[in-house]
N, C-alpha and C. Protein backbone atom coordinates (compact mmCIF):
# COMPACT_ATOMS: atom_id res chain seq x y z
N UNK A 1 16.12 5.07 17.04
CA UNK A 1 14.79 5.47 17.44
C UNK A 1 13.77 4.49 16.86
N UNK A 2 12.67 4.23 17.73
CA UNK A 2 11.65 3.12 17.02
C UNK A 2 10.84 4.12 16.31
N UNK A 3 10.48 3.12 15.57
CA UNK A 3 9.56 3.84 14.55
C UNK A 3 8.13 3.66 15.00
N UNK A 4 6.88 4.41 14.72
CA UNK A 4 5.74 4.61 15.37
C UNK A 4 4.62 3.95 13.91
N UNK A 5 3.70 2.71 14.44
CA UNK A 5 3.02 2.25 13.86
C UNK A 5 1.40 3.65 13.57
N UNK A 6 1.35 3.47 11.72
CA UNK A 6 0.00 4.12 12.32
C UNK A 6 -1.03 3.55 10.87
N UNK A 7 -1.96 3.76 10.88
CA UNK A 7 -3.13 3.41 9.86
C UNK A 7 -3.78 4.56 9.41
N UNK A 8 -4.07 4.34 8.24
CA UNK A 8 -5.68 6.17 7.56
C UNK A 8 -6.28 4.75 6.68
N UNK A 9 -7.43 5.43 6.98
CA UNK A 9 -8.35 4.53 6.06
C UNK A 9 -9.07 5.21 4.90
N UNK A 10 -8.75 4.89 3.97
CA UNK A 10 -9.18 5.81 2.57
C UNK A 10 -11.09 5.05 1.96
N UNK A 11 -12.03 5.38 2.07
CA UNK A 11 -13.04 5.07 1.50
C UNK A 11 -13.04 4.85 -0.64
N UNK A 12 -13.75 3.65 -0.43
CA UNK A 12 -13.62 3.92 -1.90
C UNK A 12 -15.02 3.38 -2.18
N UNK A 13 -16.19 4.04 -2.43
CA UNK A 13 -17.40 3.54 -3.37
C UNK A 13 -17.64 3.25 -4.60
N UNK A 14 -18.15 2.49 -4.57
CA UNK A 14 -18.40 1.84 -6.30
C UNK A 14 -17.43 1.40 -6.97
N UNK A 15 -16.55 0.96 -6.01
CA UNK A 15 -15.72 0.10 -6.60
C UNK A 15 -15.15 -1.40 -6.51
N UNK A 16 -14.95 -2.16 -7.21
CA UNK A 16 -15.11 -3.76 -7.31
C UNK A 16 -13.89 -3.78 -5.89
N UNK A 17 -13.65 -4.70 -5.09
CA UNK A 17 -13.09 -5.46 -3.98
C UNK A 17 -11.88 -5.88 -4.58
N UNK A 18 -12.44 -6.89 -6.13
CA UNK A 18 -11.46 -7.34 -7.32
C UNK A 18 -10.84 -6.20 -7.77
N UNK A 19 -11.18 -5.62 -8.26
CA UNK A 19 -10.40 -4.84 -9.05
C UNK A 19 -9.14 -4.00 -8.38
N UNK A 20 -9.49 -3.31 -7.02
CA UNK A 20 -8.84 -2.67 -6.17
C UNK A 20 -7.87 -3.46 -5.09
N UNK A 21 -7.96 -4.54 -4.92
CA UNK A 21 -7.16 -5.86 -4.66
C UNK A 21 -5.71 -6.13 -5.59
N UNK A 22 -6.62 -6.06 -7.32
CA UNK A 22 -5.48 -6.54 -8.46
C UNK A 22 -4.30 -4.72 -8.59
N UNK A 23 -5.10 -3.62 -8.06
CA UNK A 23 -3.93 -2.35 -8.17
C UNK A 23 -3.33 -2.19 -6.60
N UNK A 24 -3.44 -3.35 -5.49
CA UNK A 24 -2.37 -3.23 -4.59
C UNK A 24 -1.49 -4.51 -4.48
N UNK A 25 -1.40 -5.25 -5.32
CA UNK A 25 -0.81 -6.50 -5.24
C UNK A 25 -0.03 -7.03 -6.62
N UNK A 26 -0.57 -6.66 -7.53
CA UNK A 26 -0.07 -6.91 -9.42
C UNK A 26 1.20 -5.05 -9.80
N UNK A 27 1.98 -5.92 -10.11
CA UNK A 27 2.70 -5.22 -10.81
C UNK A 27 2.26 -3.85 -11.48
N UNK A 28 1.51 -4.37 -12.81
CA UNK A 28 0.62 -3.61 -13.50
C UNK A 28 -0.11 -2.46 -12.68
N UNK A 29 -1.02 -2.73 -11.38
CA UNK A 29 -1.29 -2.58 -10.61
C UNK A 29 -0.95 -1.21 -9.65
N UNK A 30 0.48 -1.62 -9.44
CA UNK A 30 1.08 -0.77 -8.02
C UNK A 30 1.75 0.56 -9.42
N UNK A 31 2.21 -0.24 -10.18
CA UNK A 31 2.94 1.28 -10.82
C UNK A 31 1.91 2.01 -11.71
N UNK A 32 0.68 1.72 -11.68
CA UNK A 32 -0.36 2.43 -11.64
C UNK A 32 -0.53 3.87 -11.05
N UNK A 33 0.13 3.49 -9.53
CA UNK A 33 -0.08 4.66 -8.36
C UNK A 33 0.92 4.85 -7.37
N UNK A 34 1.46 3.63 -7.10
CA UNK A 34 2.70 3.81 -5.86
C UNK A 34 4.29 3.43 -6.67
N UNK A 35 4.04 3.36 -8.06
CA UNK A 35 5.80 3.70 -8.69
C UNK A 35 5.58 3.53 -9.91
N UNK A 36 6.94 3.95 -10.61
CA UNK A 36 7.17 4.46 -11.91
C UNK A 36 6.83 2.95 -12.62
N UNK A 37 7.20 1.96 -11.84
CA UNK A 37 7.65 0.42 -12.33
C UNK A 37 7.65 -0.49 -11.14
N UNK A 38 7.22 -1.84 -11.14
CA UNK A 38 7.58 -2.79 -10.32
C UNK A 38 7.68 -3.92 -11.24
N UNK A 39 8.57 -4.55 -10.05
CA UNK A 39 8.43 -6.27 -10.72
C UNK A 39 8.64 -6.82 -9.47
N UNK A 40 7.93 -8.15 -9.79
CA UNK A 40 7.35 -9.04 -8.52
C UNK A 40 8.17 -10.64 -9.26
N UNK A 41 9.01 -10.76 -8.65
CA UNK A 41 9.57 -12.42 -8.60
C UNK A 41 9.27 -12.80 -6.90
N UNK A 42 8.03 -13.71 -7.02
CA UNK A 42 8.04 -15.01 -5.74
C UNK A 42 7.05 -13.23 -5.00
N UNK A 43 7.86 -13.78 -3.68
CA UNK A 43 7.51 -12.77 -2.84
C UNK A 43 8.46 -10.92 -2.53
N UNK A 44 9.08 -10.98 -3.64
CA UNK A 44 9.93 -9.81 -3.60
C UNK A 44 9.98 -9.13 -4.86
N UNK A 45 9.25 -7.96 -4.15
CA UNK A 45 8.90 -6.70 -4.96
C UNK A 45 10.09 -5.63 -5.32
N UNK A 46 9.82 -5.16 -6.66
CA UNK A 46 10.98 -3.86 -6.80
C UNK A 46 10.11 -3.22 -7.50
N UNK A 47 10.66 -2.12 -6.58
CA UNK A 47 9.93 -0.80 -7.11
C UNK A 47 11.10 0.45 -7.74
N UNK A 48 10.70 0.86 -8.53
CA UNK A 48 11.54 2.21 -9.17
C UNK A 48 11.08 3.18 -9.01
N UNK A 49 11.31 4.46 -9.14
CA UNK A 49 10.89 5.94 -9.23
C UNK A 49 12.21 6.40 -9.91
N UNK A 50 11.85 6.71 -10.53
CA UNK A 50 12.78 7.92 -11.36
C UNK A 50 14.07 6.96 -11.78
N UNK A 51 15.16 7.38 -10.89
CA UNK A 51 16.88 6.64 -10.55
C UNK A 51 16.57 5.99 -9.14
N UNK A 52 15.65 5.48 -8.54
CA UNK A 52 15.67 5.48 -7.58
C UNK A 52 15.00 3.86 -7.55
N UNK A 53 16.06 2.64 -6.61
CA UNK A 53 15.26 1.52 -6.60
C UNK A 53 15.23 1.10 -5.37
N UNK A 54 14.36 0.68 -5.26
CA UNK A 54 13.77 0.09 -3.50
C UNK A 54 13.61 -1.77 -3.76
N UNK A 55 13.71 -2.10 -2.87
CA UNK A 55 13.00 -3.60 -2.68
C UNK A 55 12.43 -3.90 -1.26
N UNK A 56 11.67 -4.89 -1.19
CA UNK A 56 10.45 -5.27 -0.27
C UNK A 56 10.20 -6.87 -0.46
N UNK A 57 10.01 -7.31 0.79
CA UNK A 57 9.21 -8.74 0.48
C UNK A 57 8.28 -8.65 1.25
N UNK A 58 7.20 -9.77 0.51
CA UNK A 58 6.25 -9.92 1.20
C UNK A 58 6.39 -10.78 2.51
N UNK A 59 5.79 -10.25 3.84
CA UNK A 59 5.87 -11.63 4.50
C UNK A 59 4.28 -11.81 5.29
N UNK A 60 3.26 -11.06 4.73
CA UNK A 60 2.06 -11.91 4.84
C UNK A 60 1.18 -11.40 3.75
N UNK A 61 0.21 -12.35 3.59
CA UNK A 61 -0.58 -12.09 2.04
C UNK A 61 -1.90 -13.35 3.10
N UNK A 62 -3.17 -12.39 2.87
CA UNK A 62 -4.96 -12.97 2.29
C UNK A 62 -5.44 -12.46 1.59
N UNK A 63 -5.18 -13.26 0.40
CA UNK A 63 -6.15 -12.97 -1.18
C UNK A 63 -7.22 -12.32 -1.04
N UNK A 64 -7.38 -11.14 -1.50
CA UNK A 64 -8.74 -9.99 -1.44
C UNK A 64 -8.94 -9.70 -0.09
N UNK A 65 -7.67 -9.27 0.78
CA UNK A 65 -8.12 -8.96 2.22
C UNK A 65 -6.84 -8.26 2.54
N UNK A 66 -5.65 -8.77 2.32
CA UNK A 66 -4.21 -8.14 3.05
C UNK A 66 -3.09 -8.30 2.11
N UNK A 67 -2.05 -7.61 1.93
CA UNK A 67 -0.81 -7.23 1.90
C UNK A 67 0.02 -7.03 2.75
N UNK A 68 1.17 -7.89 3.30
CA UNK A 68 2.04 -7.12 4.14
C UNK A 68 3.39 -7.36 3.29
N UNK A 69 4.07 -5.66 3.52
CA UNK A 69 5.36 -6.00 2.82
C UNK A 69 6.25 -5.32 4.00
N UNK A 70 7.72 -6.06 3.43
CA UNK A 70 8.78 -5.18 4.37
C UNK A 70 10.05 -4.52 3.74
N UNK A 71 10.17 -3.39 3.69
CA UNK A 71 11.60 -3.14 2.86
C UNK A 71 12.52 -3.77 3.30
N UNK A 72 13.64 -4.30 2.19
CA UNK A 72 14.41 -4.96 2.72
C UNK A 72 15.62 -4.29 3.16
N UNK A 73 15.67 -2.85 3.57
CA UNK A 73 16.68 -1.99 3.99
C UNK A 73 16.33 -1.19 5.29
N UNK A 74 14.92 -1.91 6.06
CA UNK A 74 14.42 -1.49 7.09
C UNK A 74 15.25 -2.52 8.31
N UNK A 75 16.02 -1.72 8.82
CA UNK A 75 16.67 -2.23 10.45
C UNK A 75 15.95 -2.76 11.13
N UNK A 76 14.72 -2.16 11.32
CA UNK A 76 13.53 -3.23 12.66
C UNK A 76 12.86 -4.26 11.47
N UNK A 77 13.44 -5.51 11.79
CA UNK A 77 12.32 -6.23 11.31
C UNK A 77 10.77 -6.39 11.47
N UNK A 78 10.36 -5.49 12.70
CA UNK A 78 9.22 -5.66 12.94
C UNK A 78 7.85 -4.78 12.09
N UNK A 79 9.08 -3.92 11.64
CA UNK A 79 8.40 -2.56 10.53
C UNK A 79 7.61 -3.67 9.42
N UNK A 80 6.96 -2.63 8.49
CA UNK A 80 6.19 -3.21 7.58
C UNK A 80 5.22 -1.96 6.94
N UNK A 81 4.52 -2.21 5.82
CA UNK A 81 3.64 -1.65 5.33
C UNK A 81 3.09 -2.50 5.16
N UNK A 82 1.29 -2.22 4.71
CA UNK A 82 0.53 -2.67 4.50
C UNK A 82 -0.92 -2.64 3.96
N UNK A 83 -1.55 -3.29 3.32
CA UNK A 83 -2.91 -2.61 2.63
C UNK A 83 -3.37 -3.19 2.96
N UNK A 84 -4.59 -3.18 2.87
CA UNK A 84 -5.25 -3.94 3.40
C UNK A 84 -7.16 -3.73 3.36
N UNK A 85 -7.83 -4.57 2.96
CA UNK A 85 -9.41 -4.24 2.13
C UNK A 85 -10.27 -4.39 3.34
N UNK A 86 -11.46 -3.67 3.61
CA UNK A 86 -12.34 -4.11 4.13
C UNK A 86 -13.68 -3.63 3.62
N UNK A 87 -14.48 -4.59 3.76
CA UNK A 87 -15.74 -4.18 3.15
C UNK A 87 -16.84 -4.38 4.12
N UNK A 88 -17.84 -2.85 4.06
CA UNK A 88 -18.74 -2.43 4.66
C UNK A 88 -19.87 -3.84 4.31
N UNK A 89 -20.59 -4.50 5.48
CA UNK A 89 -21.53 -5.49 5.24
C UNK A 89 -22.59 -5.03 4.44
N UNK A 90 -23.20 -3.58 4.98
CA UNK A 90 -24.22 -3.16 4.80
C UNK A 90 -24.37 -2.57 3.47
N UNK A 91 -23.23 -1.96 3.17
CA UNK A 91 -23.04 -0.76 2.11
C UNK A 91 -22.23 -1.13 0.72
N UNK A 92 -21.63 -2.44 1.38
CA UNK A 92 -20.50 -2.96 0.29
C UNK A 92 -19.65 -2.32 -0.26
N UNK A 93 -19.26 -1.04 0.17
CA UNK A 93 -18.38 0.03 -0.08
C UNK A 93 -17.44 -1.04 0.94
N UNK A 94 -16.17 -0.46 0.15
CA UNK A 94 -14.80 -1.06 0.40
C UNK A 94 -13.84 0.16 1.00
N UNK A 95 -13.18 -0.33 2.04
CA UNK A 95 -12.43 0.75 2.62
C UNK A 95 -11.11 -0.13 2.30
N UNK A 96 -10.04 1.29 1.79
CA UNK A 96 -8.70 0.64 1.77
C UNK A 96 -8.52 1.46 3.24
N UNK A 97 -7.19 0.42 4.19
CA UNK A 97 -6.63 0.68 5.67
C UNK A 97 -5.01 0.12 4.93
N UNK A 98 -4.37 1.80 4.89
CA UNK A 98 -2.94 1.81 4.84
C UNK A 98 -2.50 1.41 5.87
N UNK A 99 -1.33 0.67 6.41
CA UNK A 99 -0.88 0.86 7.94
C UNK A 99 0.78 0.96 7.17
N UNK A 100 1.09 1.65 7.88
CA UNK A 100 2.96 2.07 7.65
C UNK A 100 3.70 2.16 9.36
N UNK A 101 4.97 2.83 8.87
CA UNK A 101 5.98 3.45 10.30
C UNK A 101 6.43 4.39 9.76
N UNK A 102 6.65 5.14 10.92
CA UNK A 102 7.65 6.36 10.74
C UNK A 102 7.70 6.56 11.63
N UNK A 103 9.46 7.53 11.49
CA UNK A 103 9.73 7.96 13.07
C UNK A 103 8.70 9.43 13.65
N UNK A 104 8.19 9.90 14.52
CA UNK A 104 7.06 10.41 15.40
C UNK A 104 6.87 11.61 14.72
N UNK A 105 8.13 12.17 14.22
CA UNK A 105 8.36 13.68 13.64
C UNK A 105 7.94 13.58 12.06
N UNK A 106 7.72 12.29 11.37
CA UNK A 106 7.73 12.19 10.11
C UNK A 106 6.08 11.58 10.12
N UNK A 107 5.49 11.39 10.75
CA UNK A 107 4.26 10.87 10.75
C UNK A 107 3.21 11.42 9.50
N UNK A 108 3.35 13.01 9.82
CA UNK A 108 2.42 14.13 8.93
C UNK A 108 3.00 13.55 7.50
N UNK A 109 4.57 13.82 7.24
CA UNK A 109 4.72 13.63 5.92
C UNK A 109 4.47 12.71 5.52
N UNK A 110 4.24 11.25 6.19
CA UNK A 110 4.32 10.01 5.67
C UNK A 110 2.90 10.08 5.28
N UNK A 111 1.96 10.78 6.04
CA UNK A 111 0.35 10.79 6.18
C UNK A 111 0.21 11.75 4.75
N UNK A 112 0.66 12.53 4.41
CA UNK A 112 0.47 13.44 3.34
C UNK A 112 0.98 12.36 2.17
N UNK A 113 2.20 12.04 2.14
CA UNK A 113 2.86 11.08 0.96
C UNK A 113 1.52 10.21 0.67
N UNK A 114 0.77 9.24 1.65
CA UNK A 114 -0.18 7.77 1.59
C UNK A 114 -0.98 8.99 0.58
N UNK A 115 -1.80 10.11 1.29
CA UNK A 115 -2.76 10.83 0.73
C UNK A 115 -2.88 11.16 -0.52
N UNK A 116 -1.39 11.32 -1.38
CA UNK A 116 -0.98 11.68 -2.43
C UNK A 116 -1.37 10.73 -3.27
N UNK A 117 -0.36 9.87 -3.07
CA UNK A 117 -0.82 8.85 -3.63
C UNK A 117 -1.95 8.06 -3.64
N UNK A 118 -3.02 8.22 -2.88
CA UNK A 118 -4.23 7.50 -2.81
C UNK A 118 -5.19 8.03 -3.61
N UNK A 119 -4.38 9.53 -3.93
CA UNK A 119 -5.03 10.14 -4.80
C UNK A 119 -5.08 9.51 -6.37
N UNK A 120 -3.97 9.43 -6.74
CA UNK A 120 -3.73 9.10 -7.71
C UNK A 120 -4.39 7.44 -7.77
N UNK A 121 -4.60 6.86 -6.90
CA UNK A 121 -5.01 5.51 -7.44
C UNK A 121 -7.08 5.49 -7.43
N UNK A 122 -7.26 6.86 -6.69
CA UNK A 122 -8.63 7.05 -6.77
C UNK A 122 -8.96 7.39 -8.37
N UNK A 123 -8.24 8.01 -8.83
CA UNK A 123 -8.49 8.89 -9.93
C UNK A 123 -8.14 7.86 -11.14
N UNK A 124 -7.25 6.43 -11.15
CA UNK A 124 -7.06 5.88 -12.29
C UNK A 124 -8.22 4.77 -11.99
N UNK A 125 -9.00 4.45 -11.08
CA UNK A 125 -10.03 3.57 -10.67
C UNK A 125 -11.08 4.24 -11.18
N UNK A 126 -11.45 5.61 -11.15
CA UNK A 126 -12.65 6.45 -11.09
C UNK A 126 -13.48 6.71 -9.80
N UNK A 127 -12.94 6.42 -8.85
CA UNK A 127 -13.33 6.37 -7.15
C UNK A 127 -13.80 7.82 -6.89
């Protein structure tokens, strides 16, 4: 079954572009909010939770603008996650735009999981 592309865009005010850039891309950073632990050699990320290890590479990156990663146990190469910054001209408020996959039936949970966690990276920022 293909998996279904989708995006949520999380608002974040008063907060630096920099700073929120260095907690989706730095080590230090991601296990802040999206794992127990990472480590980043080159373009390939590992992430832990608990007993649990994942890996990912990057295969696109713009400094203070994008993240794209891909698990490396995802069958469609075309899958991916992604973060990704944009900032309001007017307001200079910065919007983070998750984009992920999931299959059609898993959409909600995947949408609740991003939420969870976005929580948690609002709350160690002060957002």
């Amino acid at each position: 079954m293909n998996k279904i592309l989708f995006s949520i865009e999380y608002d974040f005010n008063n907060v630096s572009s920099t700073f929120l850039w260095n907690h989706i891309v730095t080590p230090d950073g991601l296990a802040s909010w999206f794992a127990d632990r990472v480590e980043v050699n080159g373009k390939h990320f590992t992430f832990f939770w608990n007993d649990e290890r994942r890996t990912a590479t990057q295969i696109a990156i713009k400094t203070g603008s994008y993240i794209k990663l891909r698990w490396d146990d995802e069958y469609n190469k075309k899958n991916y996650f992604e973060f990704k910054l944009i900032q309001n001209e007017l307001t200079k408020n910065i919007t983070l735009v998750v984009s992920d996959f999931a299959d059609k039936e898993e959409i909600k949970d995947y949408i609740d999981l991003w939420d969870e966690q976005i929580a948690i990276l609002r709350k160690n920022l002060g957002a």
